[in-house]
Protein backbone atom coordinates (compact mmCIF):
# COMPACT_ATOMS: atom_id res chain seq x y z
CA UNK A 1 -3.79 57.90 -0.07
CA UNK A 2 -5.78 57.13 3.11
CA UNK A 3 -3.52 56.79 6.27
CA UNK A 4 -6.60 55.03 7.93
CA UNK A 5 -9.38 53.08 6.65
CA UNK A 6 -12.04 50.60 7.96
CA UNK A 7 -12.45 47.36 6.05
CA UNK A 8 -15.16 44.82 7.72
CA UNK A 9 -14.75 41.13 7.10
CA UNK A 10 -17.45 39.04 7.02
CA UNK A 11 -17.06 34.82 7.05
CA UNK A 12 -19.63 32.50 8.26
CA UNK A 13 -18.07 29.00 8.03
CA UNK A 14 -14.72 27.67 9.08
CA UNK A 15 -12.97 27.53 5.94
CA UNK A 16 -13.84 31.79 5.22
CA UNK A 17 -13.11 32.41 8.34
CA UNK A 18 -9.76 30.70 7.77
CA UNK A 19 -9.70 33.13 4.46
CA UNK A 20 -10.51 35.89 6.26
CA UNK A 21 -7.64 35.57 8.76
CA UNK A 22 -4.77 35.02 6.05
CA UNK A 23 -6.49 38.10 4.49
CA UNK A 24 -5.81 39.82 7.84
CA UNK A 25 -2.02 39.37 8.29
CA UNK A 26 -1.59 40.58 5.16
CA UNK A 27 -3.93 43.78 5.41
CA UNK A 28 -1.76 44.51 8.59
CA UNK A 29 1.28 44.12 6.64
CA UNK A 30 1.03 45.78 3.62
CA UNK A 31 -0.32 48.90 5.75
CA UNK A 32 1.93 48.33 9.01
CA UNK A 33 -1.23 48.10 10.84
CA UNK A 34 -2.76 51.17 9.59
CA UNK A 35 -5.92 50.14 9.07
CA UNK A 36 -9.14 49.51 10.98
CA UNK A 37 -10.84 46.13 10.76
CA UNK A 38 -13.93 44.93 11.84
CA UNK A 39 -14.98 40.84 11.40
CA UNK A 40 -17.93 38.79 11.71
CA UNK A 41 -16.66 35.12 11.70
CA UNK A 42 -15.15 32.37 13.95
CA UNK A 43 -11.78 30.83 15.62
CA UNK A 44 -9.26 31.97 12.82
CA UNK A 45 -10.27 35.56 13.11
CA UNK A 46 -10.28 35.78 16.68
CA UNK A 47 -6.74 34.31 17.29
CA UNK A 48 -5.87 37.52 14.72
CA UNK A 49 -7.27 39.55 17.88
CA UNK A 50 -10.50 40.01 16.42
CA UNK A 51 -13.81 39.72 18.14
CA UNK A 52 -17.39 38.61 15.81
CA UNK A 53 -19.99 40.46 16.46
CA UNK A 54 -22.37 37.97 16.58
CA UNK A 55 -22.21 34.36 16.38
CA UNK A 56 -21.72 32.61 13.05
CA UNK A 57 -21.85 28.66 14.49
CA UNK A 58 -25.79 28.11 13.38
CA UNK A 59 -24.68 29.38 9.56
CA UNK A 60 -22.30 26.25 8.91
CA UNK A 61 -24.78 24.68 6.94
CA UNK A 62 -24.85 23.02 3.26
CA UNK A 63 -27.86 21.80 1.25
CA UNK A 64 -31.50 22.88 0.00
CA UNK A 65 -33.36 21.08 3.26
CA UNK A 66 -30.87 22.20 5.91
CA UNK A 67 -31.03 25.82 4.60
CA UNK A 68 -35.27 25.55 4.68
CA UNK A 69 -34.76 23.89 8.32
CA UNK A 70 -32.23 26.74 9.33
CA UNK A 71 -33.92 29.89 7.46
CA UNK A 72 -35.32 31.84 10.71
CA UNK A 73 -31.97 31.65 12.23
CA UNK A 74 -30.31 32.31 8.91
CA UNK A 75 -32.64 35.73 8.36
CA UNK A 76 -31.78 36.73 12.26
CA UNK A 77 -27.84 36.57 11.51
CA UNK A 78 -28.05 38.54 8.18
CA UNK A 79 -30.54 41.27 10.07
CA UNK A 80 -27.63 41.42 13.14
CA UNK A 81 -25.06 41.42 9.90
CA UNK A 82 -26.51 44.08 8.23
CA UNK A 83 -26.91 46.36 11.36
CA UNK A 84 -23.54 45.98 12.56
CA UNK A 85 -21.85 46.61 9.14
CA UNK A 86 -24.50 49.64 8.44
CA UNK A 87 -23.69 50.96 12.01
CA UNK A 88 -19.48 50.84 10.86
CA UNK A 89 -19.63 53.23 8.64
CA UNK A 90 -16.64 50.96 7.09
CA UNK A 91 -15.10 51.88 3.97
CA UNK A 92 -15.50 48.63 2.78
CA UNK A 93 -17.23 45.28 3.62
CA UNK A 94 -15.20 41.83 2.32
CA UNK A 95 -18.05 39.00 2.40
CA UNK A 96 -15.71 35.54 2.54
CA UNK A 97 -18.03 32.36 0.57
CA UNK A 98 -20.80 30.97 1.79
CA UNK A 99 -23.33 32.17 -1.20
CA UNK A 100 -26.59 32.01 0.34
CA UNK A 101 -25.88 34.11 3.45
CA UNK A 102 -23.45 36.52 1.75
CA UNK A 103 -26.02 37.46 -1.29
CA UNK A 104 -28.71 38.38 1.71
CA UNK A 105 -26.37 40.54 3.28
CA UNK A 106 -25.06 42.38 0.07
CA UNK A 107 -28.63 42.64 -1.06
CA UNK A 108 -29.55 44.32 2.42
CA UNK A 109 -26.67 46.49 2.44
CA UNK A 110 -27.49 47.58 -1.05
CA UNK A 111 -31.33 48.03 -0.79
CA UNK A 112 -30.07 50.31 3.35
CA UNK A 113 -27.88 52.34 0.96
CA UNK A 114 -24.82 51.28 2.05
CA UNK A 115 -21.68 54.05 1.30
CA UNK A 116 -18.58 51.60 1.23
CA UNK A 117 -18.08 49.23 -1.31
CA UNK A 118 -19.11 45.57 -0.99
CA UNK A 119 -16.41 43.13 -2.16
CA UNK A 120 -17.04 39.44 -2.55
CA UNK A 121 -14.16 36.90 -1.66
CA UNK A 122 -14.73 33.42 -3.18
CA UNK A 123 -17.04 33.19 -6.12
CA UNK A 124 -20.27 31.12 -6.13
CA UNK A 125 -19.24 28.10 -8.45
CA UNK A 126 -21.27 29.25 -11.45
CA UNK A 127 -18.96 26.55 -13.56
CA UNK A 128 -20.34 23.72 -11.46
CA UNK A 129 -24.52 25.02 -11.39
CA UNK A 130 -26.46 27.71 -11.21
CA UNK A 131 -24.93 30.10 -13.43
CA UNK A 132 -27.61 32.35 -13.19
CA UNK A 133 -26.16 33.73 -9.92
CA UNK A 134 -23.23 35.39 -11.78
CA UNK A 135 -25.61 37.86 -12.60
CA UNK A 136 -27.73 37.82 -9.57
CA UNK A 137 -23.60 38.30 -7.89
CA UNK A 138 -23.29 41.18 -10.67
CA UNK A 139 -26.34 43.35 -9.24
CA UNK A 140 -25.59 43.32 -5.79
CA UNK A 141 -21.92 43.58 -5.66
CA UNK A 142 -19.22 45.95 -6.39
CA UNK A 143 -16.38 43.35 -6.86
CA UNK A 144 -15.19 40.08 -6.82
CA UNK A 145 -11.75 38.59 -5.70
CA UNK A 146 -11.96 35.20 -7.49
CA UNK A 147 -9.65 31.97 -6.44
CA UNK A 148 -9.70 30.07 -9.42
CA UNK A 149 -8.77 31.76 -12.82
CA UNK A 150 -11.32 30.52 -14.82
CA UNK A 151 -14.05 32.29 -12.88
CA UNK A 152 -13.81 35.94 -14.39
CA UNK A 153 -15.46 35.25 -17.78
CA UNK A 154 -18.90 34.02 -16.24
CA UNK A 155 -19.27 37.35 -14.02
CA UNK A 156 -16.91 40.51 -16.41
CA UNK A 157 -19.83 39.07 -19.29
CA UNK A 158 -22.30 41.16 -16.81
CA UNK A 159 -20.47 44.15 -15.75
CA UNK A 160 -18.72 42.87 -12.39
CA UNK A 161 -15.31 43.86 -11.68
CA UNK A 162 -13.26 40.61 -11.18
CA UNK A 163 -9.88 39.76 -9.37
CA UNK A 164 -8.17 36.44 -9.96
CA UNK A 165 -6.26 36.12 -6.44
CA UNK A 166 -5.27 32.83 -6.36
CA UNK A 167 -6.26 30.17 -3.59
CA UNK A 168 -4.55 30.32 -0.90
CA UNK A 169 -4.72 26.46 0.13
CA UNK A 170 -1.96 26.04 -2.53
CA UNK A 171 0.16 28.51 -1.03
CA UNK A 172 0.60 26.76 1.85
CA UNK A 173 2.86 23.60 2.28
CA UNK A 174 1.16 20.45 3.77
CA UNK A 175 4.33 18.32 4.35
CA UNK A 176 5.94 19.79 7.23
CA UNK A 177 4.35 17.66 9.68
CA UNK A 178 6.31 15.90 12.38
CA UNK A 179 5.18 12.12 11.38
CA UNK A 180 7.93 10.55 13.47
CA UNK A 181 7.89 12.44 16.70
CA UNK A 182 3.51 11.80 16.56
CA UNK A 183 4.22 8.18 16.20
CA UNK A 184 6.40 8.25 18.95
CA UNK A 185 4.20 9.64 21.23
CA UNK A 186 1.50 7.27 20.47
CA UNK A 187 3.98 4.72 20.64
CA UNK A 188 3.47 3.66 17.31
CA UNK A 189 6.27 1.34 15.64
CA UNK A 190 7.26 2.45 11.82
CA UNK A 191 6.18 -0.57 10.66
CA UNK A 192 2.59 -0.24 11.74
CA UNK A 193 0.26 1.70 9.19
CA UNK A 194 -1.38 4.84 9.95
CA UNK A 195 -4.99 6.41 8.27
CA UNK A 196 -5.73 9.36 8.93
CA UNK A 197 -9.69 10.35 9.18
CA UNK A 198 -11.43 13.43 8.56
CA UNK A 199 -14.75 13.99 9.20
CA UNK A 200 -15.96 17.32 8.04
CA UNK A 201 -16.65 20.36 9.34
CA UNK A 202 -20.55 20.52 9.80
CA UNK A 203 -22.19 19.12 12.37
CA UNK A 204 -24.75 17.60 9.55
CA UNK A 205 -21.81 16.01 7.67
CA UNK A 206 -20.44 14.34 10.47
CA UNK A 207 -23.99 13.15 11.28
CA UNK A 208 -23.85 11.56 7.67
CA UNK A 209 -20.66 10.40 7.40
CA UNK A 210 -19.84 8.49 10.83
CA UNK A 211 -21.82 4.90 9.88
CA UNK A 212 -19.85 4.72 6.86
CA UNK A 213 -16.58 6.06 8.41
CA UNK A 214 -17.17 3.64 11.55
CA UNK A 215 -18.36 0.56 9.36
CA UNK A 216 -15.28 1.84 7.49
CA UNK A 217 -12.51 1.18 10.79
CA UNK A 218 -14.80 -2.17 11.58
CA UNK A 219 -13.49 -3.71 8.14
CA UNK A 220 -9.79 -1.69 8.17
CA UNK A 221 -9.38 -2.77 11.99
CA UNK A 222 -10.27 -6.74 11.06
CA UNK A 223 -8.21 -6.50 8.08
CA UNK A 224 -5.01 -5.18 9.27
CA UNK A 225 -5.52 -5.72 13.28
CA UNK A 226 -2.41 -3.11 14.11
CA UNK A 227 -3.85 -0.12 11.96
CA UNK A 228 -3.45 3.05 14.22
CA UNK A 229 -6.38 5.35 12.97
CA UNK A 230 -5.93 9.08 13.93
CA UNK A 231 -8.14 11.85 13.11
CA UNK A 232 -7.46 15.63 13.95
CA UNK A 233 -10.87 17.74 14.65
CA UNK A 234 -11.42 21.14 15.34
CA UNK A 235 -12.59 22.78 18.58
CA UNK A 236 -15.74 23.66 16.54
CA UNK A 237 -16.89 19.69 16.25
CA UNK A 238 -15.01 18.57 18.76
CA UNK A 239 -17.54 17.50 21.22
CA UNK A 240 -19.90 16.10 17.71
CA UNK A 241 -17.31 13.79 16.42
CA UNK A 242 -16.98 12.36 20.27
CA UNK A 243 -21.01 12.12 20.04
CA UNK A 244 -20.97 10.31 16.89
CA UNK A 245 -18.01 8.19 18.15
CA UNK A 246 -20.74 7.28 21.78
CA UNK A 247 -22.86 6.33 19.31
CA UNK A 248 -21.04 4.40 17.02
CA UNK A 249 -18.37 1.91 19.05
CA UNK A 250 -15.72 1.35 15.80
CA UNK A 251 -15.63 4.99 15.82
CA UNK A 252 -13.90 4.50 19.64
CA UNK A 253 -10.94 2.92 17.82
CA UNK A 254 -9.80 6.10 16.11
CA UNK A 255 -7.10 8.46 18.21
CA UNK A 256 -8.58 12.18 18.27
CA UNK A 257 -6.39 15.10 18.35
CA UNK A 258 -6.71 18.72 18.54
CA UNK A 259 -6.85 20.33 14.81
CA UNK A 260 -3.12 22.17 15.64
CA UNK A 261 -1.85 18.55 14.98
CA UNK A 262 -3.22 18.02 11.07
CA UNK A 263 -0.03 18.20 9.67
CA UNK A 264 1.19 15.57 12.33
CA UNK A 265 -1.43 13.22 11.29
CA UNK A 266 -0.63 14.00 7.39
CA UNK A 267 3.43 13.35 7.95
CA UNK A 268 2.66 10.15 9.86
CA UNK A 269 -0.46 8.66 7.67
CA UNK A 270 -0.05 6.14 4.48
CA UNK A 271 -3.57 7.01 3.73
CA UNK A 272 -6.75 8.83 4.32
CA UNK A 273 -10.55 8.71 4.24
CA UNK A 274 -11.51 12.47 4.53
CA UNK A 275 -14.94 14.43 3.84
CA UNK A 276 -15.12 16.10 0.75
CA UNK A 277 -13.95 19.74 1.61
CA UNK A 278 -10.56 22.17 1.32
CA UNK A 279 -8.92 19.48 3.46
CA UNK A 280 -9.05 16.45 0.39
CA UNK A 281 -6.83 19.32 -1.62
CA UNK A 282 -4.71 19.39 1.94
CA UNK A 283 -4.37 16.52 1.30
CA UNK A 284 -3.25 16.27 -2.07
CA UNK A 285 -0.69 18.63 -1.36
CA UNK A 286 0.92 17.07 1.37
CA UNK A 287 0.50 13.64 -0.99
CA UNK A 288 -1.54 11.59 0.86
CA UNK A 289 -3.40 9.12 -0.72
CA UNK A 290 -6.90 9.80 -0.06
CA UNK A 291 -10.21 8.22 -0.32
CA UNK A 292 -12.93 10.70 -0.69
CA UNK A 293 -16.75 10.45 1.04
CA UNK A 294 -19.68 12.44 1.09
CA UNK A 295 -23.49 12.54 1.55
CA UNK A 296 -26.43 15.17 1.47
CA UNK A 297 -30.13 15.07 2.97
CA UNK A 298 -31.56 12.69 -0.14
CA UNK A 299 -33.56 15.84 -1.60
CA UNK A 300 -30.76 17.46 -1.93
CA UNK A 301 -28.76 15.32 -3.66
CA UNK A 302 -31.88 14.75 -6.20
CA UNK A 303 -32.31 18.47 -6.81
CA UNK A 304 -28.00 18.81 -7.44
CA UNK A 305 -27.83 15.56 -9.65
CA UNK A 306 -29.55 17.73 -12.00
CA UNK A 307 -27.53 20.76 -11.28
CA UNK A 308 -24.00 19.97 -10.79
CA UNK A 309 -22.03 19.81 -14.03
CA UNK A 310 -19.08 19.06 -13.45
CA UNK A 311 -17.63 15.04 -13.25
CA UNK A 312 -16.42 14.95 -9.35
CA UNK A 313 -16.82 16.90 -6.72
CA UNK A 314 -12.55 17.27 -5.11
CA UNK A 315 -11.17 20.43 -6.80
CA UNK A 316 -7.73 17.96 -7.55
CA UNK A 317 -10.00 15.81 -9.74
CA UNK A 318 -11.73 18.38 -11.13
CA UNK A 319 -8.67 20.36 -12.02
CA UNK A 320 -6.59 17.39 -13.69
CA UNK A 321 -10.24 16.06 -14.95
CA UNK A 322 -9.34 12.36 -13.56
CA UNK A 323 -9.47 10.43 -10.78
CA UNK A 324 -6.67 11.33 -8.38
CA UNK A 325 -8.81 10.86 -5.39
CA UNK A 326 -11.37 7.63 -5.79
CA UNK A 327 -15.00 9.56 -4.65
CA UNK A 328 -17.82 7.74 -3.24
CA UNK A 329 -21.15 9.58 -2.91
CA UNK A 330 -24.06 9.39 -1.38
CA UNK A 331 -25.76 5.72 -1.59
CA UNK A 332 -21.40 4.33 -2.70
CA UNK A 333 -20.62 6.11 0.50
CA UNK A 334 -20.26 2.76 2.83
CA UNK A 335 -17.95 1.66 4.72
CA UNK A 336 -17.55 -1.73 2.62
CA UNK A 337 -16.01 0.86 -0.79
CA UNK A 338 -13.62 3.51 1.64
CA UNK A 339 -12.47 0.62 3.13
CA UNK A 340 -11.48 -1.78 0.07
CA UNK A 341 -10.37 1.56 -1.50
CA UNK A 342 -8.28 2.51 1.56
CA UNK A 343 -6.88 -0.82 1.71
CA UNK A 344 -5.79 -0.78 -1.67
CA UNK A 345 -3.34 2.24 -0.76
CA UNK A 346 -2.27 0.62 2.60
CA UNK A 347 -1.73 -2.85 1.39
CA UNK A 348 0.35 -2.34 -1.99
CA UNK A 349 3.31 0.22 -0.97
CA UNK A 350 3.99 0.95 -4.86
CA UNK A 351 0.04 1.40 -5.73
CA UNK A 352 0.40 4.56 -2.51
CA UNK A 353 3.59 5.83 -3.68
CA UNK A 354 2.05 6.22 -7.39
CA UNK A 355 -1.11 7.58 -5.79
CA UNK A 356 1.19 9.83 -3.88
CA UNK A 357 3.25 11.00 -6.27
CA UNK A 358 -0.23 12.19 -8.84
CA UNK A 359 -1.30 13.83 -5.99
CA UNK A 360 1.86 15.86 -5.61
CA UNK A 361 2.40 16.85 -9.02
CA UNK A 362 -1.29 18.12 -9.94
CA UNK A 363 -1.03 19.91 -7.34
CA UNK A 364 2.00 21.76 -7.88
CA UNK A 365 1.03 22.67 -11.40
CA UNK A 366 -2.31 23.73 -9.76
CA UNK A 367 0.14 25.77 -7.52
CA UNK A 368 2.56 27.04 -10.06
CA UNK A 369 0.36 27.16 -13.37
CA UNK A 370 0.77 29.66 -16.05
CA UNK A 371 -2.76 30.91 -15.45
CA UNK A 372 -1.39 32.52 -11.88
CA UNK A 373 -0.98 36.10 -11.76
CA UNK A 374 0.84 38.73 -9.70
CA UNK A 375 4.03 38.33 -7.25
CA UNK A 376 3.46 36.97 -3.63
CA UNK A 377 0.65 34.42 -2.41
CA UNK A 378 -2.60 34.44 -2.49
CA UNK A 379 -3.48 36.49 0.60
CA UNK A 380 -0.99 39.33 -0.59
CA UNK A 381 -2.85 39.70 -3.64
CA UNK A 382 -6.02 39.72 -1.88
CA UNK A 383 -4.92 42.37 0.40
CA UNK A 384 -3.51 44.46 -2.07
CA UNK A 385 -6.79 44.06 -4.56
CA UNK A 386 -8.95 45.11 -1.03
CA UNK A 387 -6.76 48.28 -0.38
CA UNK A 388 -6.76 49.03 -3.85
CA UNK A 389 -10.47 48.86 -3.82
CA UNK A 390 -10.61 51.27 -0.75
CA UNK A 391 -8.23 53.82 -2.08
CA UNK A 392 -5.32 52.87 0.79
């Protein structure tokens, strides 16, 4: 048994760097802080006391045109990536999501010789296109910690070594907002119906999505005159959403908060219009009715209509293989369908309690299935598959 080793953490969008620092606690934990760690990545990491070594905010990116647009400063990170881990001598490097970025930097480290073993947290979604990366995954890779339990087939068929962990957004509860005291603040009677709003975590999503969302608060607002509209953002797109909001006046209507108060905004809303994203299975957990919208660069979209397999896009839908959470994508992403959708839940209290109530119990099965493995949550188990890796 090791009674020190190094483990460098890699995440290069919000929601792995939120993986990351669950991952961290536990490390810590399960080795009463006998262990050395070393993290590329954002906010989440950094309130664990960690410092990136360089800066991940150009790599929150999503699409074929965007990643063209972006490759220079993509190629720069993965060189500084590379270096830094190299230079660590870690005994292991965990590389959180983000596909493109990750396979560049396990490819590097494996082509520089690279001692420690490379871990991958968060599988590329071979079951929804592009299974040919399971492979490409298999060759530059030493393992896999996999949230979803049907993942393992598609990459053990080519020799990788594959975890199921679990996802940790279903470990956590969503419902233990404080709905009434947030209302009170904004002085906002119980009467009076509340949306909350989410708009995404990339700078190029909220770009997308604030004429719809903001033609989407023009029709909510005329319908129902005392909606209060709230929407928590992160520090990250803080200063983007109130851009997008300058340019687009409805957008002015909607309260912004600081991301601490999500839960708030989930305890005190009837409804929501949200980005697709971890936050629409947030969401679900917490039971709030949701109305789902998303758009990509147009080439994009063209190239994944003939990719993506699967029949929606929110992990709830996909799971129970319904609609849970109506989706509107690309040219059905206006304001005119989230609205009337919206409405739908806001005006008939029975229609958002059913809604509600689906939402809450595909999630718990997704939470408490018979496919789940192992004692603990989620970031136990990935703790404990890391140290097992390293020997610890």
């Amino acid at each position: 048994m090791k009674t020190k080793s190094h483990i460098y953490i890699v995440a290069a969008e919000k929601s792995g760097d939120e993986l990351g620092a669950g991952m961290v606690r536990q490390l810590r934990k399960q080795t009463d802080g006998q262990v050395k760690l070393s993290t590329i990545g954002g906010s989440a990491l950094a309130a664990e006391g960690l410092d990136s070594t360089i800066d991940i905010s150009p790599l929150s990116i999503l699409g074929f045109v965007e990643g063209l647009k972006s490759y220079p400063v993509i190629m720069q990170r993965v060189g500084e990536a590379v270096a830094s881990i190299m230079a660590s001598n870690a005994d292991a490097v965990v590389l959180i999501d983000s596909w493109g970025f990750m396979a560049r930097v396990a490819k590097r480290l494996k082509k520089q010789g690279f001692k420690g073993q490379i871990i991958k947290y968060v599988a590329p979604q071979v079951w929804a296109m592009r299974e040919g990366r399971a492979k490409i995954l298999a060759g530059i890779v030493d393992h896999l910690l996999t949230i979803h339990s049907f993942d393992a087939p598609y990459f053990t068929k080519h020799g990788l070594n594959t975890i199921y962990v679990g996802n940790p957004v279903f470990d956590e509860n969503y419902d233990g907002g404080d709905g009434t005291g947030l209302r009170k603040e904004y002085n906002i009677p119980d009467a009076t119906p509340v949306l909350v709003m989410l708009f995404g975590s990339r700078l190029s999503e909220i770009q997308r999505l604030a004429k719809p969302f903001a033609d989407a608060v023009k029709i909510l607002k005329k319908t129902i005159p005392n909606l209060t509209i709230v929407s928590p953002v992160s520090d990250t797109i803080f200063e983007d959403v109130l851009a997008a909001a300058a340019q687009y006046s409805d957008l002015q209507d909607v309260i912004y908060l600081k991301e601490d108060r999500k839960l708030d905004c989930f305890a005190a809303a009837d409804a929501a219009i949200a980005c697709s994203g971890t936050v629409t299975s947030q969401l679900a957990i917490a039971g709030v009715p949701t109305v789902v919208g998303y758009k990509l660069n147009a080439l994009t979209f063209f190239v994944a209509m003939f990719l993506f397999k699967p029949n929606y896009i929110s992990i709830v839908n996909i799971a129970a293989d319904k609609v849970l959470m109506p989706e509107f994508i690309q040219m059905k992403c206006t304001g005119k369908n989230l609205a009337r959708t919206a409405l739908s839940y806001l005006q008939d209290t029975q229609k958002c309690l059913s809604a509600s109530q689906a939402l809450t119990n595909a999630t718990t099965k997704m939470r408490h299935g018979k496919n789940e493995s192992g004692q603990g949550n989620s970031n136990a188990r990935v703790a404990k598959a890391v140290l097992g890796i390293v020997g610890f």
